[in-house]
C-alpha atoms as a PDB file:
ATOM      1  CA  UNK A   1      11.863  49.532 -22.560  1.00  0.00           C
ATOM      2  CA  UNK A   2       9.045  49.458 -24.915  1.00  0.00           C
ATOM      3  CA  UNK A   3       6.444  51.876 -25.384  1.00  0.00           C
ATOM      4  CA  UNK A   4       4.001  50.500 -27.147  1.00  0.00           C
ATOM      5  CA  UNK A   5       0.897  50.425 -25.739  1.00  0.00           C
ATOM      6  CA  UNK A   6      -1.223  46.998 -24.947  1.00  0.00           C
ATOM      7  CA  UNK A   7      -4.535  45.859 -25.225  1.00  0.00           C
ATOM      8  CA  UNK A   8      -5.492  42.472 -23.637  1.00  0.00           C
ATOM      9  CA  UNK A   9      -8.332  41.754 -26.106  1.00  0.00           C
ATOM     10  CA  UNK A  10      -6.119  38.692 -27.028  1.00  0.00           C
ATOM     11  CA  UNK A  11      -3.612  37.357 -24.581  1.00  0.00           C
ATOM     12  CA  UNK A  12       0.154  36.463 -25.912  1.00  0.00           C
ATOM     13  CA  UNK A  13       2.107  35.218 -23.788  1.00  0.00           C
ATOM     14  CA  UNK A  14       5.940  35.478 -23.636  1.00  0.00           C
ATOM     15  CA  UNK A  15       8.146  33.924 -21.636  1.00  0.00           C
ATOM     16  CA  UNK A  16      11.968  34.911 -21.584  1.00  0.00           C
ATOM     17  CA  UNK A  17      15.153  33.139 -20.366  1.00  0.00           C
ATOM     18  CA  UNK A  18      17.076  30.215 -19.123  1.00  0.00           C
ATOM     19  CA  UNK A  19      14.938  26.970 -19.749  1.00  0.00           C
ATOM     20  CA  UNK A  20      17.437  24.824 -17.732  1.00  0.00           C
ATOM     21  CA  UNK A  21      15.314  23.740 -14.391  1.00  0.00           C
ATOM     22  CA  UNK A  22      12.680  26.331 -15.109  1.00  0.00           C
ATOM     23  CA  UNK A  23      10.138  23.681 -15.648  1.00  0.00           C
ATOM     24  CA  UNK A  24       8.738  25.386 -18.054  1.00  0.00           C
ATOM     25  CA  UNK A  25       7.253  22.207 -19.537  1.00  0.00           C
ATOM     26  CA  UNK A  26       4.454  22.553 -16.997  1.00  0.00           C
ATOM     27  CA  UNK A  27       3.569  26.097 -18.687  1.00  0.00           C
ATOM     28  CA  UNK A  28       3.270  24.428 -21.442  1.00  0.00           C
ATOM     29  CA  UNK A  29       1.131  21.935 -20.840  1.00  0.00           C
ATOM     30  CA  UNK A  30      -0.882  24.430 -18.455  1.00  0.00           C
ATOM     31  CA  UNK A  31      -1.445  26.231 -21.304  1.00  0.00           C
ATOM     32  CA  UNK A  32      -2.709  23.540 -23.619  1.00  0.00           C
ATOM     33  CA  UNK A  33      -5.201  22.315 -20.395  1.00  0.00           C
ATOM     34  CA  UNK A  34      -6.496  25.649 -20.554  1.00  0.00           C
ATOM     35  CA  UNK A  35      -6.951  26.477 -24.370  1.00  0.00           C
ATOM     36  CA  UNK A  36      -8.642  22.943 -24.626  1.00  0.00           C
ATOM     37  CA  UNK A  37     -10.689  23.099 -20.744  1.00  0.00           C
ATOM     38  CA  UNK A  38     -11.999  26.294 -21.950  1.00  0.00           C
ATOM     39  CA  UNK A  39     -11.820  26.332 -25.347  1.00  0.00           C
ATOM     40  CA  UNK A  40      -9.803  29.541 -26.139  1.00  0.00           C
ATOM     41  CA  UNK A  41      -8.239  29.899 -29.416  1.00  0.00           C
ATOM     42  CA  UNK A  42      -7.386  33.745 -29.782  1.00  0.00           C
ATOM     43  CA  UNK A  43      -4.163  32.701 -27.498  1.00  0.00           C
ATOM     44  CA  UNK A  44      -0.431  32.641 -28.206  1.00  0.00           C
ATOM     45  CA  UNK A  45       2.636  31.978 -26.392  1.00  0.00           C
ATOM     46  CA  UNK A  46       5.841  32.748 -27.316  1.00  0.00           C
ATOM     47  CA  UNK A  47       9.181  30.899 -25.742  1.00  0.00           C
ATOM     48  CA  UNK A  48      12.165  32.807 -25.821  1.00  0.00           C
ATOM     49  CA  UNK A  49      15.581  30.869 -24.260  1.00  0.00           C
ATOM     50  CA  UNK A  50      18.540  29.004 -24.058  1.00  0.00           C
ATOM     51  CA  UNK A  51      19.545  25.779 -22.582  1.00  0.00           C
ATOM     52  CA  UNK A  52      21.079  22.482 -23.078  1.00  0.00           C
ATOM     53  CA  UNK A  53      20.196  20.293 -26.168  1.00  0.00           C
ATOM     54  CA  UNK A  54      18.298  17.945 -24.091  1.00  0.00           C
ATOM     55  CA  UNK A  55      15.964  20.834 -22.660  1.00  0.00           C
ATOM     56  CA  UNK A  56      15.542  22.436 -25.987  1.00  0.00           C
ATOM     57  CA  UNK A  57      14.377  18.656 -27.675  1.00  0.00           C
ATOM     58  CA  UNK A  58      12.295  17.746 -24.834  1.00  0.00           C
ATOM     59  CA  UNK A  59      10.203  21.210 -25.192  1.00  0.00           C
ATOM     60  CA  UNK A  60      10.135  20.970 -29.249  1.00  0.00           C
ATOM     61  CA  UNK A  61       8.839  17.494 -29.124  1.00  0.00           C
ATOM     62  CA  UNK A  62       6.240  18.673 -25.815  1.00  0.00           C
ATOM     63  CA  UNK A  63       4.888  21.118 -28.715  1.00  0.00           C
ATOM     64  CA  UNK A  64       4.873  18.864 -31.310  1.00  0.00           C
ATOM     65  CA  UNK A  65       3.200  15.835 -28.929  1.00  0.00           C
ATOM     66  CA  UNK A  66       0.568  18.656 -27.544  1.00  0.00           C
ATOM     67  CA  UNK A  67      -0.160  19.758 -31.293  1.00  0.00           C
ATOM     68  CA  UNK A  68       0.514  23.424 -30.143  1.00  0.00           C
ATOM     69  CA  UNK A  69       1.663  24.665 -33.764  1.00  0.00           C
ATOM     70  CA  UNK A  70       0.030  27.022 -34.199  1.00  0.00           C
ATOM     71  CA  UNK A  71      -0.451  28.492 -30.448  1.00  0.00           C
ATOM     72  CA  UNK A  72       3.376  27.943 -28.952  1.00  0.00           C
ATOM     73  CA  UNK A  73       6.007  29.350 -30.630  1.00  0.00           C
ATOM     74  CA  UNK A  74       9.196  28.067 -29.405  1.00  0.00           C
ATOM     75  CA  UNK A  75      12.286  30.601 -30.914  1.00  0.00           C
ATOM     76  CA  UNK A  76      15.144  29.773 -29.352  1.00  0.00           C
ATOM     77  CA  UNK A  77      17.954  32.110 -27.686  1.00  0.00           C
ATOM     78  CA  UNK A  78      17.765  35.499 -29.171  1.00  0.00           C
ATOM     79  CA  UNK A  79      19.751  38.366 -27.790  1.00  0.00           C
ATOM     80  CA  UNK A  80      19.253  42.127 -27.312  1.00  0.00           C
ATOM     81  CA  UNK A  81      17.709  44.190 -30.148  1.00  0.00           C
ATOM     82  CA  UNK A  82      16.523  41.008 -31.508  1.00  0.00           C
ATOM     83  CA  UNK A  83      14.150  40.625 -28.246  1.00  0.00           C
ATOM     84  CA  UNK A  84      12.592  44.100 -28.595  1.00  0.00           C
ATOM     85  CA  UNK A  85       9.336  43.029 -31.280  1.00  0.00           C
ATOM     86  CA  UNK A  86       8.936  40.416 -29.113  1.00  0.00           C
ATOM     87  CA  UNK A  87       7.967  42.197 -26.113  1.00  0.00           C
ATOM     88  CA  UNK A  88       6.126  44.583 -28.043  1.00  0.00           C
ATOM     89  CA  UNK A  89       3.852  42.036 -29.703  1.00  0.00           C
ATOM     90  CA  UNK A  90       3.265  40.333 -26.247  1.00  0.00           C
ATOM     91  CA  UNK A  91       1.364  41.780 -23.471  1.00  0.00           C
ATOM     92  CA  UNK A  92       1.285  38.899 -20.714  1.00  0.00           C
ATOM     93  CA  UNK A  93       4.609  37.760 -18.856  1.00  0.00           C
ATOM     94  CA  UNK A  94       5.349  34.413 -17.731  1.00  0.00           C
ATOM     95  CA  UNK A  95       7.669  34.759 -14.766  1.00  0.00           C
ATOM     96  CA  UNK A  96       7.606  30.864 -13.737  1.00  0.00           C
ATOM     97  CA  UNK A  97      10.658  29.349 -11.265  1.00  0.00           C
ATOM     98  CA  UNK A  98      10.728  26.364  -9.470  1.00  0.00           C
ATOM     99  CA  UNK A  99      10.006  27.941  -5.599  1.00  0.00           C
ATOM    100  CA  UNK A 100      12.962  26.553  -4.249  1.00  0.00           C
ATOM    101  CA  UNK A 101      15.365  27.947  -1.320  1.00  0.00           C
ATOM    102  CA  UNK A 102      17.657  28.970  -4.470  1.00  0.00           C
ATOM    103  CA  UNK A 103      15.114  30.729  -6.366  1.00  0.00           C
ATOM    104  CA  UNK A 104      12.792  32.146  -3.360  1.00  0.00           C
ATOM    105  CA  UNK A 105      14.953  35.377  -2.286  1.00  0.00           C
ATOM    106  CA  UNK A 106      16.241  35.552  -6.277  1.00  0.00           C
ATOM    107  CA  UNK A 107      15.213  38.910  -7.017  1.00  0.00           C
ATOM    108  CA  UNK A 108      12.943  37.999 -10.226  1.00  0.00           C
ATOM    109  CA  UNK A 109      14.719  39.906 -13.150  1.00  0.00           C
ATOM    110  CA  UNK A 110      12.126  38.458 -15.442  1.00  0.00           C
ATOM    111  CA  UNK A 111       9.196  39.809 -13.293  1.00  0.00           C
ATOM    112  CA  UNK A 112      10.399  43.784 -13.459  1.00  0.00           C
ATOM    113  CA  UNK A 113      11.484  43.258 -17.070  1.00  0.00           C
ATOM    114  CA  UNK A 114       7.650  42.503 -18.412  1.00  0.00           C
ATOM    115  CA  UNK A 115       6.416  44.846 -15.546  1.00  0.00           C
ATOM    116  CA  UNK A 116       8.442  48.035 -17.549  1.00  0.00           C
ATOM    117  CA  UNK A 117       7.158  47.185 -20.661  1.00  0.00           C
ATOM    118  CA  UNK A 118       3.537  47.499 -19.072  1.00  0.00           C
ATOM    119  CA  UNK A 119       2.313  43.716 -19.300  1.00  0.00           C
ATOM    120  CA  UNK A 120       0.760  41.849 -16.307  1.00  0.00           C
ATOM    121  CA  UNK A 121       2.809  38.907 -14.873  1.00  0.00           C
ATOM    122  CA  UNK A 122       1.370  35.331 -13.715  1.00  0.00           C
ATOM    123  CA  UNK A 123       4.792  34.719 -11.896  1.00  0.00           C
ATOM    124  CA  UNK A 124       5.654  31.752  -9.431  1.00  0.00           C
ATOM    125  CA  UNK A 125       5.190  32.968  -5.613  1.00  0.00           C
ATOM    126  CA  UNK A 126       8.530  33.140  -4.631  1.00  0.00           C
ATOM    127  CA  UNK A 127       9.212  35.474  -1.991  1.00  0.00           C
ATOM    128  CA  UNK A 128      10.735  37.939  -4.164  1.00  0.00           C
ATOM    129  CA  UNK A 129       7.956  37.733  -6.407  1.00  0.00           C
ATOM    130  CA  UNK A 130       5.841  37.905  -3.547  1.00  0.00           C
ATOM    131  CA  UNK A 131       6.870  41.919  -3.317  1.00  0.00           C
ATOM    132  CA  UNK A 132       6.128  43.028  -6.583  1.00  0.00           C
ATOM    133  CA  UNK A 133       2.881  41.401  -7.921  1.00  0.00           C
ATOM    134  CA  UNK A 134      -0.091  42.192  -6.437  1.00  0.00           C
ATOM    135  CA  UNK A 135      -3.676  42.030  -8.315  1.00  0.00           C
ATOM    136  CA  UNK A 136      -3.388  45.612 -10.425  1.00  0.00           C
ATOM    137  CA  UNK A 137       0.287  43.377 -12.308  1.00  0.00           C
ATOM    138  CA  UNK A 138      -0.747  40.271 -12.610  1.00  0.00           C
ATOM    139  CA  UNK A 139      -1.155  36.867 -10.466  1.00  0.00           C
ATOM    140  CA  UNK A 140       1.350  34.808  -8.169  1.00  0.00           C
ATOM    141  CA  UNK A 141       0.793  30.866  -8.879  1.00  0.00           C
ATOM    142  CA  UNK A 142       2.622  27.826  -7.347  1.00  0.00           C
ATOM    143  CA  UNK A 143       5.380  25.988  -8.778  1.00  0.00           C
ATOM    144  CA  UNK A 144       2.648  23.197 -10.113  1.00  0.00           C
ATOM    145  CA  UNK A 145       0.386  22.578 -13.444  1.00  0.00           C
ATOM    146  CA  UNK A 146      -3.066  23.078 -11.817  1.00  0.00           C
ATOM    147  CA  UNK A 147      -1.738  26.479 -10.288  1.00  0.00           C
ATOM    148  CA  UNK A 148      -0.334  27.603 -13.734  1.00  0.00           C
ATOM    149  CA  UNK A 149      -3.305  26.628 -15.425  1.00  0.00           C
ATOM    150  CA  UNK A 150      -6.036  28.788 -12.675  1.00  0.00           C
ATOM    151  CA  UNK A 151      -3.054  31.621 -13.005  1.00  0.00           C
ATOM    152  CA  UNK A 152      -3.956  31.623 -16.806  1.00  0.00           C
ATOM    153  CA  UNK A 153      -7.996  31.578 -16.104  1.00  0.00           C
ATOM    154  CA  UNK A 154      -7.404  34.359 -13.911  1.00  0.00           C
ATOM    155  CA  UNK A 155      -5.421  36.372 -15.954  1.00  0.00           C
ATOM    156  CA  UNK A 156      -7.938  35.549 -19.140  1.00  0.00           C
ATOM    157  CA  UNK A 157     -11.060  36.290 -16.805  1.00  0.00           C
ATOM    158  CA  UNK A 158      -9.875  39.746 -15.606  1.00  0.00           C
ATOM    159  CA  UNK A 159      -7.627  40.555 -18.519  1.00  0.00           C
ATOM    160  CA  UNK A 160      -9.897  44.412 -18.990  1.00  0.00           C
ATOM    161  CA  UNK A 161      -9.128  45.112 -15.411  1.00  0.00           C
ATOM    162  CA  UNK A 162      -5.275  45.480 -16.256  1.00  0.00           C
ATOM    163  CA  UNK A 163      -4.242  48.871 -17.462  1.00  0.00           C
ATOM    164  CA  UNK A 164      -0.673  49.292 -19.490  1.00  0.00           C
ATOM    165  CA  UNK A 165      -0.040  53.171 -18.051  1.00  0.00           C
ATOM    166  CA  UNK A 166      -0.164  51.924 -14.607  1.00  0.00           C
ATOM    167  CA  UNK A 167       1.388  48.784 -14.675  1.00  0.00           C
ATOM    168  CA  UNK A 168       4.027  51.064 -16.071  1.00  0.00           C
ATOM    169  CA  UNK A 169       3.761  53.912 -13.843  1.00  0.00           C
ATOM    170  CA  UNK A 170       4.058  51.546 -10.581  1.00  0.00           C
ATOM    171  CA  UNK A 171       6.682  49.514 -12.187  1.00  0.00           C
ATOM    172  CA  UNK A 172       9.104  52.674 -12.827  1.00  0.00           C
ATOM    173  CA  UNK A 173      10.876  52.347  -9.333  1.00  0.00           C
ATOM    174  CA  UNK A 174      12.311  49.073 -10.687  1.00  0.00           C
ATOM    175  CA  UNK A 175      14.071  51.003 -13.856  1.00  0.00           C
ATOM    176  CA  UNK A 176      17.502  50.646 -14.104  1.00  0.00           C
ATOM    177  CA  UNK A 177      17.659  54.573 -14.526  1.00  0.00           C
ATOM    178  CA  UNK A 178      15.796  54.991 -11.106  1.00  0.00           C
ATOM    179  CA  UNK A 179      18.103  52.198  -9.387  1.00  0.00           C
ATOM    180  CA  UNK A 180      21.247  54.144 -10.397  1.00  0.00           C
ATOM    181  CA  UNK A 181      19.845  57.709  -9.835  1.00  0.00           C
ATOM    182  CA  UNK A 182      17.992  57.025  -6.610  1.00  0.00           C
ATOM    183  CA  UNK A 183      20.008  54.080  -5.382  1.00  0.00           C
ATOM    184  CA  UNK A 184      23.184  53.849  -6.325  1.00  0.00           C
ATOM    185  CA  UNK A 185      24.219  57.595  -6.848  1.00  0.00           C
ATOM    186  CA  UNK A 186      23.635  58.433  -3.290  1.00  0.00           C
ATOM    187  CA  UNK A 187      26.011  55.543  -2.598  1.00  0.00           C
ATOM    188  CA  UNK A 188      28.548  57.104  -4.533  1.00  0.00           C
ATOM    189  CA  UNK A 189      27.616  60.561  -2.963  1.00  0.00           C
ATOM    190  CA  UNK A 190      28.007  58.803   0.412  1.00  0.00           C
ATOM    191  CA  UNK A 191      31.542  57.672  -0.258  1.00  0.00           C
ATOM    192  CA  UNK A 192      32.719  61.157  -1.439  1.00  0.00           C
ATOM    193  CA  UNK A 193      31.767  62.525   1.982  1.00  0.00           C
END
């Protein structure tokens, strides 16, 4: 995970992962309602993903139709090492499923992977979601453009009240090096009894 530390003086956003029936359109266009309803322009957001052809064209010509140029950046499917700048240079995490029976008890991979590399989350309130973010991490939103876009005012309006350390320090139970020594290990341990 990334140590660098954030400031929220300017919010980037990043959003990571599938874009197949993510609806991730509506972030988009969330964001562009708020940049233009309140006028922000020291705001980025940065799509990171893979899906079909169809996905990928629809959300390149959403940017191009929104004229979001120079405020979305829309890269594509990168993997591993090539990911790491990325959430570096971003400090907000966009955490946005449809809340649907399939994605409510999903535990929210996304969600704990921004959370360990200290950024606050405005994440759909699925129920799994629903256990993690709380108002010190970030902001839980509904499936829905208006939500998005009051999720992205709240973040902006109370973006000095988040603190990198303990986003990080309350996020480290959801390490994969705490899962496997605290978790897992005794399972193994149990078996050997």
């Amino acid at each position: 995970y990334v140590t660098k530390r954030k400031s929220f003086d300017t919010l980037k956003l990043l959003y990571v992962g599938n874009l197949n029936n993510r609806n991730i359109d509506i972030t988009i266009i969330g964001f562009h309602n708020f940049i233009n309803l309140y006028k922000i322009s020291n705001i980025t957001y940065t799509i990171i993903g893979f899906g079909n052809t169809v996905q990928v064209k629809y959300l390149n010509k959403l940017i191009d139709d929104l004229k979001l140029h120079d405020f979305v950046f829309f890269l594509g499917e990168l993997r591993g090492d090539n990911i790491i700048k990325y959430y570096e240079n971003n400090n907000i995490g966009i955490s946005f499923v449809p809340i649907t029976n399939y994605f409510n008890f999903q535990p929210p991979t996304k969600t704990y992977e921004y959370l360990l590399n200290g950024m606050p989350v405005i994440a759909t309130n699925t129920y799994e979601n629903s256990l993690v973010i709380n108002d010190l991490n970030g902001v839980l939103i509904n499936d829905n453009l208006d939500s998005f876009t009051e999720g992205l005012n709240y973040i902006y309006n109370n973006r000095f009240k988040f603190n990198y350390e303990s986003i990080l320090a309350a996020s480290e139970k959801f390490s994969w090096n705490n899962i496997i020594n605290n978790n897992f290990k005794k399972i193994l341990n149990f078996n050997d009894n």
